[in-house]
C-alpha atoms as a PDB file:
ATOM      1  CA  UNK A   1      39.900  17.562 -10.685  1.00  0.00           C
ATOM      2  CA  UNK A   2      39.842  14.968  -7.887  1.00  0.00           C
ATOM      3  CA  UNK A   3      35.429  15.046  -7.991  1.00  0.00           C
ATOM      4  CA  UNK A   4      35.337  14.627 -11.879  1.00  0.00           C
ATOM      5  CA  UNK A   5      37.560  11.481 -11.196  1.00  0.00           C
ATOM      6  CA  UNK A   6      35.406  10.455  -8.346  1.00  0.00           C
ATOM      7  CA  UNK A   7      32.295  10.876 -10.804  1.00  0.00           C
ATOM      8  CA  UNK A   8      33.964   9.207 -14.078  1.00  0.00           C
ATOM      9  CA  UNK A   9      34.934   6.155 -11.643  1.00  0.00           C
ATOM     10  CA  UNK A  10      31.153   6.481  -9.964  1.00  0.00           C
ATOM     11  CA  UNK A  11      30.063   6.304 -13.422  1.00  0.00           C
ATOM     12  CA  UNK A  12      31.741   3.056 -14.346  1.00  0.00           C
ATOM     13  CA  UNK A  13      31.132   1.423 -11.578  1.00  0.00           C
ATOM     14  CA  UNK A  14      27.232   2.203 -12.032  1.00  0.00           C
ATOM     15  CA  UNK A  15      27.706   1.337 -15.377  1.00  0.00           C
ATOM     16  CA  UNK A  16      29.433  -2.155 -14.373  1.00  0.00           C
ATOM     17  CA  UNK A  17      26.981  -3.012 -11.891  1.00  0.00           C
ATOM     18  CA  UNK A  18      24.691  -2.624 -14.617  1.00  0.00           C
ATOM     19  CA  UNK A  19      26.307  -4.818 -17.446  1.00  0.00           C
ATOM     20  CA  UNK A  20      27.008  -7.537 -14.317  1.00  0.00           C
ATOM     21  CA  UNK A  21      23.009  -7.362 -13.521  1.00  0.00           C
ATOM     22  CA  UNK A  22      22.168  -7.663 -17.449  1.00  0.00           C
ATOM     23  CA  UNK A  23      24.579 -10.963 -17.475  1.00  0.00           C
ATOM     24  CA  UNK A  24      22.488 -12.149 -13.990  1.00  0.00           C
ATOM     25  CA  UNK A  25      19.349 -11.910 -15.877  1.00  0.00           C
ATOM     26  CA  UNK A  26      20.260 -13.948 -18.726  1.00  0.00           C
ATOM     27  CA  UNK A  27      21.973 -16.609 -17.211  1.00  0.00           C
ATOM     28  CA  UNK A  28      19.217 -16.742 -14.517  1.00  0.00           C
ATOM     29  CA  UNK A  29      16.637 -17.453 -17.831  1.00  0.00           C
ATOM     30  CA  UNK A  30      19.025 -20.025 -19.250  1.00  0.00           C
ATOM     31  CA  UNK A  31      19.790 -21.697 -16.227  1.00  0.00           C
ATOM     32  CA  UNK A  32      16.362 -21.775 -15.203  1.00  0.00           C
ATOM     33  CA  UNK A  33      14.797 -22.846 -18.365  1.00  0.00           C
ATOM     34  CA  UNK A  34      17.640 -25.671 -18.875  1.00  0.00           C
ATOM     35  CA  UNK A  35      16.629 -27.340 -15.047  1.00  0.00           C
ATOM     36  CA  UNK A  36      12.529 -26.875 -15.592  1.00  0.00           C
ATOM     37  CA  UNK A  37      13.704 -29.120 -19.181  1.00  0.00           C
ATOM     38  CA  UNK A  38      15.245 -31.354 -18.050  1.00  0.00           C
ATOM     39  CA  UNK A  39      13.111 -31.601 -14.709  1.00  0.00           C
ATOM     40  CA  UNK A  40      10.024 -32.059 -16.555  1.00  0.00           C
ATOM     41  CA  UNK A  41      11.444 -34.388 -19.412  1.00  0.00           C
ATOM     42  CA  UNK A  42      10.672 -37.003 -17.417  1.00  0.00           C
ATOM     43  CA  UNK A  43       7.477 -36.317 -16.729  1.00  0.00           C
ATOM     44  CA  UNK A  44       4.277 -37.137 -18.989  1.00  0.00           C
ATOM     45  CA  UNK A  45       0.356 -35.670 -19.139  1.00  0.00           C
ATOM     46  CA  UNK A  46      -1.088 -38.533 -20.974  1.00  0.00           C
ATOM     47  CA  UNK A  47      -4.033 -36.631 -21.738  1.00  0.00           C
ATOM     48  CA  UNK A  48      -3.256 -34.439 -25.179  1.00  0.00           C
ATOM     49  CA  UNK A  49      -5.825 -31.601 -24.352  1.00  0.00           C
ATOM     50  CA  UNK A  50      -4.781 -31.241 -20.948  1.00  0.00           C
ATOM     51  CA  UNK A  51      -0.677 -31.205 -22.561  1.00  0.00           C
ATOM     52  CA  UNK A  52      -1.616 -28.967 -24.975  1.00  0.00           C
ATOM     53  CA  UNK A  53      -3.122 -26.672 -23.076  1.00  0.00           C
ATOM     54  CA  UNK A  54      -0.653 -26.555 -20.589  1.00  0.00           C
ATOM     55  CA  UNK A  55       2.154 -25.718 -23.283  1.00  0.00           C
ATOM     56  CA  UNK A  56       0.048 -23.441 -24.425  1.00  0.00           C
ATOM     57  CA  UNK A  57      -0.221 -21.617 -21.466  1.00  0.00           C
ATOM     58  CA  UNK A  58       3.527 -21.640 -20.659  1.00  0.00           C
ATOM     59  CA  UNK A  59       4.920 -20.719 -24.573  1.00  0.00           C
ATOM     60  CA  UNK A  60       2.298 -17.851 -24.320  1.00  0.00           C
ATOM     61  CA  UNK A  61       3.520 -16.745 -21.268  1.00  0.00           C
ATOM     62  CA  UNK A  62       7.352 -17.593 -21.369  1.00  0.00           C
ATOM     63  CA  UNK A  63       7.828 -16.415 -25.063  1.00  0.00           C
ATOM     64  CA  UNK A  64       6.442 -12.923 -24.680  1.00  0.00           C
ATOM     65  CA  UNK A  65       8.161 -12.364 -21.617  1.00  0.00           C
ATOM     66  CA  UNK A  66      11.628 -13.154 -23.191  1.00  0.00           C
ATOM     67  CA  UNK A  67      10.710 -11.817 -26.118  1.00  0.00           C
ATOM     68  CA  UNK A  68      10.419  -8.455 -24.321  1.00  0.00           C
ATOM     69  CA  UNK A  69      13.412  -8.942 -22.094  1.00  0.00           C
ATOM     70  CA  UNK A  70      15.934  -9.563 -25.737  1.00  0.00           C
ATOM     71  CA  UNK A  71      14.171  -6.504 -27.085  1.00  0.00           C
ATOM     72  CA  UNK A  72      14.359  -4.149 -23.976  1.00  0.00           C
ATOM     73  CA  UNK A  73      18.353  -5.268 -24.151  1.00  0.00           C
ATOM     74  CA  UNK A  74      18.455  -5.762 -27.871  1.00  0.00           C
ATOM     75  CA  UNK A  75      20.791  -2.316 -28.057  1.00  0.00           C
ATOM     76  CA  UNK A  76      22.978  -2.635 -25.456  1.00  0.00           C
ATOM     77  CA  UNK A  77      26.487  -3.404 -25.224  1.00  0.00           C
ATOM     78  CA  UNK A  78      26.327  -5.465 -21.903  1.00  0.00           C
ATOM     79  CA  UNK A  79      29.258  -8.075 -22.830  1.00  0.00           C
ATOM     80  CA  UNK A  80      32.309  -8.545 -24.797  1.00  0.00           C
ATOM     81  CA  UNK A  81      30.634 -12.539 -25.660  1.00  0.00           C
ATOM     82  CA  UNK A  82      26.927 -12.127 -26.852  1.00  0.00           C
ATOM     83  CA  UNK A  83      26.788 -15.842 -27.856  1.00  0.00           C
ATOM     84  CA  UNK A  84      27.700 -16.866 -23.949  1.00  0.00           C
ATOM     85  CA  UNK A  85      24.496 -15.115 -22.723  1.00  0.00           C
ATOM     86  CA  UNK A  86      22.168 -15.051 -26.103  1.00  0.00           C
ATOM     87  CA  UNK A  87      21.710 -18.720 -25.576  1.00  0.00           C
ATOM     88  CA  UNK A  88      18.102 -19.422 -26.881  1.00  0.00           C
ATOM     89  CA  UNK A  89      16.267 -17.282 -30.159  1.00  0.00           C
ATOM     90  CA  UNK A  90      12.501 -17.240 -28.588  1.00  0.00           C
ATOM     91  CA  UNK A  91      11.766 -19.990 -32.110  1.00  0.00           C
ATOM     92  CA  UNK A  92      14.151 -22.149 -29.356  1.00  0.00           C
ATOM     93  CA  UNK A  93      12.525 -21.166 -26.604  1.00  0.00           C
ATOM     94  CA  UNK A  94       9.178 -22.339 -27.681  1.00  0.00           C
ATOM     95  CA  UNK A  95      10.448 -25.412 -29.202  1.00  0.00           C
ATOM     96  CA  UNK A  96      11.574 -26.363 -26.556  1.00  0.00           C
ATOM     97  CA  UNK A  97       8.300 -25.806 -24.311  1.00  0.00           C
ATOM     98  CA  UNK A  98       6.748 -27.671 -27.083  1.00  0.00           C
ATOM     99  CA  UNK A  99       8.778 -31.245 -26.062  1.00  0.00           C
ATOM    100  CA  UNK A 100       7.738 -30.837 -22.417  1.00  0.00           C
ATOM    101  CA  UNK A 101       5.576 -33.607 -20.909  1.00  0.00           C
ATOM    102  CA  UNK A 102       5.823 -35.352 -23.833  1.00  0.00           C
ATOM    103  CA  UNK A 103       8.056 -38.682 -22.760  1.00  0.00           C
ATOM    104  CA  UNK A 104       8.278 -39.767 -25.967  1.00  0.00           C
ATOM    105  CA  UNK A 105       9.916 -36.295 -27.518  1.00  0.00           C
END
């Protein structure tokens, strides 16, 4: 009796750790990809290829890797408030990639 409580509380507590690391994750993204926006609004590539290419680059990479982290997450029950941690759809995402370095945006 006293080791299935010990494993049912083991359990939980795995299974806590878990949710807490899923939360980590997701408020490490938005946090992260709120301070590179508004670090970089400021800044400007005048030249259009180079601007392009550079958003490019960074939607390509940054959109398939969250794209990968909602679906590897997409079934699990990780939070009682989805909407506090489900932020940005990856559309958002690359929109807002898409105003980087742009000054005028």
């Amino acid at each position: 009796m006293f080791s299935e409580n010990v494993f049912k509380q083991l359990r939980k507590t795995v299974k806590d750790k878990e949710r807490q690391a899923i939360k980590d994750k997701f408020k490490g993204f938005n946090d992260g990809l709120e301070e590179l926006c508004k670090i970089q609004k400021g800044w400007a590539i005048p030249d259009k290829e180079q601007r392009d290419f550079i958003r490019q680059a960074q939607r390509k990479v940054v959109s398939e890797a969250y794209k990968a982290f909602l679906q590897r997450y997409a079934n699990i029950s990780f939070t009682k408030n989805p909407e506090k941690y489900h932020k940005y759809r990856p559309d958002d995402v690359e929109d807002m990639i898409e105003r980087l370095f742009d000054t005028s945006a």
